[in-house]
N, C-alpha and C. Protein backbone atom coordinates (compact mmCIF):
# COMPACT_ATOMS: atom_id res chain seq x y z
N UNK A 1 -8.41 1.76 9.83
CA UNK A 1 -8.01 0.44 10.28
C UNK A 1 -6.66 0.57 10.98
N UNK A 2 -6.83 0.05 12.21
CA UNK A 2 -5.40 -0.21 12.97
C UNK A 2 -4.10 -1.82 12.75
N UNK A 3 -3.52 -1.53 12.51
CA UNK A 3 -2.66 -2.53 12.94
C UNK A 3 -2.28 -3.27 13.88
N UNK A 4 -2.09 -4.63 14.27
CA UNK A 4 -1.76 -4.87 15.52
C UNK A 4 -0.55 -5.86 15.39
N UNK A 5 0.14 -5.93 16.28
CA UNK A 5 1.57 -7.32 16.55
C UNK A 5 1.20 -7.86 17.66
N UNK A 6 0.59 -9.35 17.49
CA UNK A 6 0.04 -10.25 19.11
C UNK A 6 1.61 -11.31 18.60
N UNK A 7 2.58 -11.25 20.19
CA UNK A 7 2.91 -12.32 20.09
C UNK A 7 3.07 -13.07 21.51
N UNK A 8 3.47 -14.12 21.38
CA UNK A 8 2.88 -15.05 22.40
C UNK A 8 2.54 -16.78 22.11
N UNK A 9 2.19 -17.53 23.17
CA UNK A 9 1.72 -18.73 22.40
C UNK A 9 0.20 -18.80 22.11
N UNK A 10 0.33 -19.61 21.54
CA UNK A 10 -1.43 -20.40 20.66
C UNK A 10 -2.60 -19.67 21.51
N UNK A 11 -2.78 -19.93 22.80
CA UNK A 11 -3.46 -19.60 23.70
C UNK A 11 -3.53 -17.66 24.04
N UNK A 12 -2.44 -17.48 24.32
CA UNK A 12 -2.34 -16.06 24.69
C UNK A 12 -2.90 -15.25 23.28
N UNK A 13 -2.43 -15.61 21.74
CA UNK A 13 -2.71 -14.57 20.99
C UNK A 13 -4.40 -14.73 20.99
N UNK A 14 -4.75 -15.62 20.99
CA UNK A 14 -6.41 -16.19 21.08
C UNK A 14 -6.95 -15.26 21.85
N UNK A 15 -6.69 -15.14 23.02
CA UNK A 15 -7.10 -14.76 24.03
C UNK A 15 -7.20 -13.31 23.84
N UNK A 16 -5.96 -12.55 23.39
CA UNK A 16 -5.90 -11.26 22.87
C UNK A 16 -6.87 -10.48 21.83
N UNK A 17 -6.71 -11.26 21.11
CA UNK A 17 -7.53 -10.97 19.76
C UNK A 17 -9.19 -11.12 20.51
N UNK A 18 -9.22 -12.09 21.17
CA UNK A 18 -10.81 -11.75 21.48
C UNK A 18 -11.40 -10.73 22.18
N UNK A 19 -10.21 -9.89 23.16
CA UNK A 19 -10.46 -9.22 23.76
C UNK A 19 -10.40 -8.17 23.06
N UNK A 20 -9.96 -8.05 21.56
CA UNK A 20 -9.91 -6.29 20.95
C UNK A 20 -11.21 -5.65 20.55
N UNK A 21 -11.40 -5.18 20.57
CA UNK A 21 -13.08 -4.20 20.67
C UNK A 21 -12.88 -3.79 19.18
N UNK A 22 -14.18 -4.09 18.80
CA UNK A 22 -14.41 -3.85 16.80
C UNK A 22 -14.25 -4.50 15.98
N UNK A 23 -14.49 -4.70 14.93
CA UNK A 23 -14.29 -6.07 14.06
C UNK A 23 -13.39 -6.51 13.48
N UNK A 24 -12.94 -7.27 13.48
CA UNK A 24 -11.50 -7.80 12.80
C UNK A 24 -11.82 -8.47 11.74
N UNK A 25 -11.11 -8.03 10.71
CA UNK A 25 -11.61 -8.66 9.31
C UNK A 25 -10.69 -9.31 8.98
N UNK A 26 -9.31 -8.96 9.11
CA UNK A 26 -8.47 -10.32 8.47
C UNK A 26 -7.29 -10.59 9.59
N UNK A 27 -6.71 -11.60 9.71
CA UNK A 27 -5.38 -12.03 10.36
C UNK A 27 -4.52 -12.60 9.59
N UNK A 28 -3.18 -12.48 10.08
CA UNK A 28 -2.41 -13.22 9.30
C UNK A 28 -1.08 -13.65 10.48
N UNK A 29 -0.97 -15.01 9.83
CA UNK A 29 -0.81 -16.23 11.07
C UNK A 29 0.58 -16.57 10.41
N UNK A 30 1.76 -16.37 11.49
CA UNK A 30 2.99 -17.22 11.29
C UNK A 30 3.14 -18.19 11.73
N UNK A 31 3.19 -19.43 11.42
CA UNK A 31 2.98 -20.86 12.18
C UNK A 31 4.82 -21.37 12.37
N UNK A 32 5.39 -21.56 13.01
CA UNK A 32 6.96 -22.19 12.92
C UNK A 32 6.48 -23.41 13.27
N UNK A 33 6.84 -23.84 12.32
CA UNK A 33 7.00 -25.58 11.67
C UNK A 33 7.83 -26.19 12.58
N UNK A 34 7.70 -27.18 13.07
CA UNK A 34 8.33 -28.11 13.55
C UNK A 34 9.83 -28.53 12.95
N UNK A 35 10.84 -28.57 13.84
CA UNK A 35 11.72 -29.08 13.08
C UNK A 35 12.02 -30.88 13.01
N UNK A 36 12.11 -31.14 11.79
CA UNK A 36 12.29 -32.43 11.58
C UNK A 36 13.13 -32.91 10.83
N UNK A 37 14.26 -32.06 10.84
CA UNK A 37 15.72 -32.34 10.00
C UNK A 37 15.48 -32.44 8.74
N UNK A 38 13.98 -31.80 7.80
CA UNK A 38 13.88 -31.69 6.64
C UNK A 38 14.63 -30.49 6.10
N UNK A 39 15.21 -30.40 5.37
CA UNK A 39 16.07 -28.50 4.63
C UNK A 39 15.33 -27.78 4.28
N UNK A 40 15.03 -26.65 4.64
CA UNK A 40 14.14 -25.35 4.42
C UNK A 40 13.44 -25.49 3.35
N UNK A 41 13.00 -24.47 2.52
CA UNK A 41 12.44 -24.81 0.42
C UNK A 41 13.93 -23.34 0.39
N UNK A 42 13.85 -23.53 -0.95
CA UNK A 42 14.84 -22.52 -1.23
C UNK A 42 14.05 -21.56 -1.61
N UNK A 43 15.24 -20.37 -1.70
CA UNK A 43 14.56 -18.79 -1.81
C UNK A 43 13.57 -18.38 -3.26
N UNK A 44 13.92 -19.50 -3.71
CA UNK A 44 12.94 -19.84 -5.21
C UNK A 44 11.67 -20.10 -4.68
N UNK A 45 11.16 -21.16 -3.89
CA UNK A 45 10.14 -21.62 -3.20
C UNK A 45 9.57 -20.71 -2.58
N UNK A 46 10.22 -19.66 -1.46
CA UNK A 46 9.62 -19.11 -0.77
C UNK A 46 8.75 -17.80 -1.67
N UNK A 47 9.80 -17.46 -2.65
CA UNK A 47 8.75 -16.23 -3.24
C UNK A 47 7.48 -16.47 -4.38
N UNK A 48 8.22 -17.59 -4.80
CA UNK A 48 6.83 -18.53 -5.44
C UNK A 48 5.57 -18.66 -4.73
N UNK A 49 6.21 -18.77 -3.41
CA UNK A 49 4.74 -18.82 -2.30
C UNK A 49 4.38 -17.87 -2.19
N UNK A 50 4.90 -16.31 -1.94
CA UNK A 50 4.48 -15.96 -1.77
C UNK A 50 4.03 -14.80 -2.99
N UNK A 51 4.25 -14.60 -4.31
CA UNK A 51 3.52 -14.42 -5.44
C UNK A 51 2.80 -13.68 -5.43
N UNK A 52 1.50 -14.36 -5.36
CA UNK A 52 0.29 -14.02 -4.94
C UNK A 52 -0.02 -12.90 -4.34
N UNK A 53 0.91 -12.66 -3.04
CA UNK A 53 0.70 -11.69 -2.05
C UNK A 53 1.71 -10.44 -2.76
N UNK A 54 2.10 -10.16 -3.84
CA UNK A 54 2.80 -8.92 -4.03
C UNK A 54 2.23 -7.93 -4.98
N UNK A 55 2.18 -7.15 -4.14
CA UNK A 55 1.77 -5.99 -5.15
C UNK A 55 2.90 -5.27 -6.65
N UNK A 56 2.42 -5.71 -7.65
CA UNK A 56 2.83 -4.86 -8.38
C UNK A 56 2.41 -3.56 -9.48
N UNK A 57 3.17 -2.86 -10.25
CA UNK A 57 2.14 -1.72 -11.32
C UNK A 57 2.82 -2.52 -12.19
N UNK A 58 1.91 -1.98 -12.81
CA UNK A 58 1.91 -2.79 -14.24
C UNK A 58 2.78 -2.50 -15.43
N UNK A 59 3.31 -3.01 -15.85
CA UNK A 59 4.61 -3.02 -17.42
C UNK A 59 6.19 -2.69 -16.28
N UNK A 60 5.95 -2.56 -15.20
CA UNK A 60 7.57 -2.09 -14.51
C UNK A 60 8.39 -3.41 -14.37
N UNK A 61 9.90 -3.10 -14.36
CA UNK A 61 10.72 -4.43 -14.88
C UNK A 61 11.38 -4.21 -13.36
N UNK A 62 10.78 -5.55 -12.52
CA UNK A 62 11.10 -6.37 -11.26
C UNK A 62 12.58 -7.10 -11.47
N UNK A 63 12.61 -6.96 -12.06
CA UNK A 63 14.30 -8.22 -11.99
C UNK A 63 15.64 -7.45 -11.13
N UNK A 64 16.41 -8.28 -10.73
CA UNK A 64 17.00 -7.43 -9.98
C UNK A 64 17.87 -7.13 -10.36
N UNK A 65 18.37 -7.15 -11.36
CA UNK A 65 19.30 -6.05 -12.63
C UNK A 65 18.81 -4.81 -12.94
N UNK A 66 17.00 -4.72 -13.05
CA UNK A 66 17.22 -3.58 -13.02
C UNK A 66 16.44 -2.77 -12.10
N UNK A 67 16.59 -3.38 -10.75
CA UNK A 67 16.37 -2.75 -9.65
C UNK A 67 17.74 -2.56 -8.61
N UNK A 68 19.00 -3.48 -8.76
CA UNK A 68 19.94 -2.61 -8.22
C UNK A 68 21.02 -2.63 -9.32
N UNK A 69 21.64 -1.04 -9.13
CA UNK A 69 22.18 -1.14 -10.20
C UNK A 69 24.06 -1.27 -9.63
N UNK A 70 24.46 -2.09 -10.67
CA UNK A 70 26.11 -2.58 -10.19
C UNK A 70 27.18 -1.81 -9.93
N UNK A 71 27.66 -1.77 -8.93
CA UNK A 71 28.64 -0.46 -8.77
C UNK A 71 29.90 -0.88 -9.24
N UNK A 72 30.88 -0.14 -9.28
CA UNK A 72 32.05 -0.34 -10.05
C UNK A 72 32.84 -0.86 -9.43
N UNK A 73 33.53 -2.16 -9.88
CA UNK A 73 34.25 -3.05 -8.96
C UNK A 73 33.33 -4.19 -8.24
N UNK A 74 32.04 -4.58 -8.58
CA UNK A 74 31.50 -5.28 -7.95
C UNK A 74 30.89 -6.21 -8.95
């Protein structure tokens, strides 16, 4: 399986993708939201969203204490 980066507008990536030869089984779509003077979600929100999508092994300790460790003076 190859990788690909289409960017461009609505139309152009469409257009691209139909033209790639072989089957495409999955995409994955960055949409930029409109701005409407609403405030972002916070960095709590965003990884909540994205959850789902992370790979982890199993019993290993994710926190970030003990993934970076504190240097002296900091």
């Amino acid at each position: 399986m190859k990788a690909h980066v289409l960017t461009g507008s609505k139309s152009e990536i469409a257009a691209r993708v139909a033209r790639m030869e072989g089957n495409i089984r999955e995409v994955i779509v960055f949409i930029e939201e409109p701005a409407d003077g609403t405030l972002p979600p916070s960095i709590a929100d965003l990884f909540a969203e994205m959850e789902p999508y992370v790979a982890q092994a199993g019993g290993a300790d994710y926190s970030r204490e003990s993934i970076y460790m504190p240097t002296e003076g900091k």
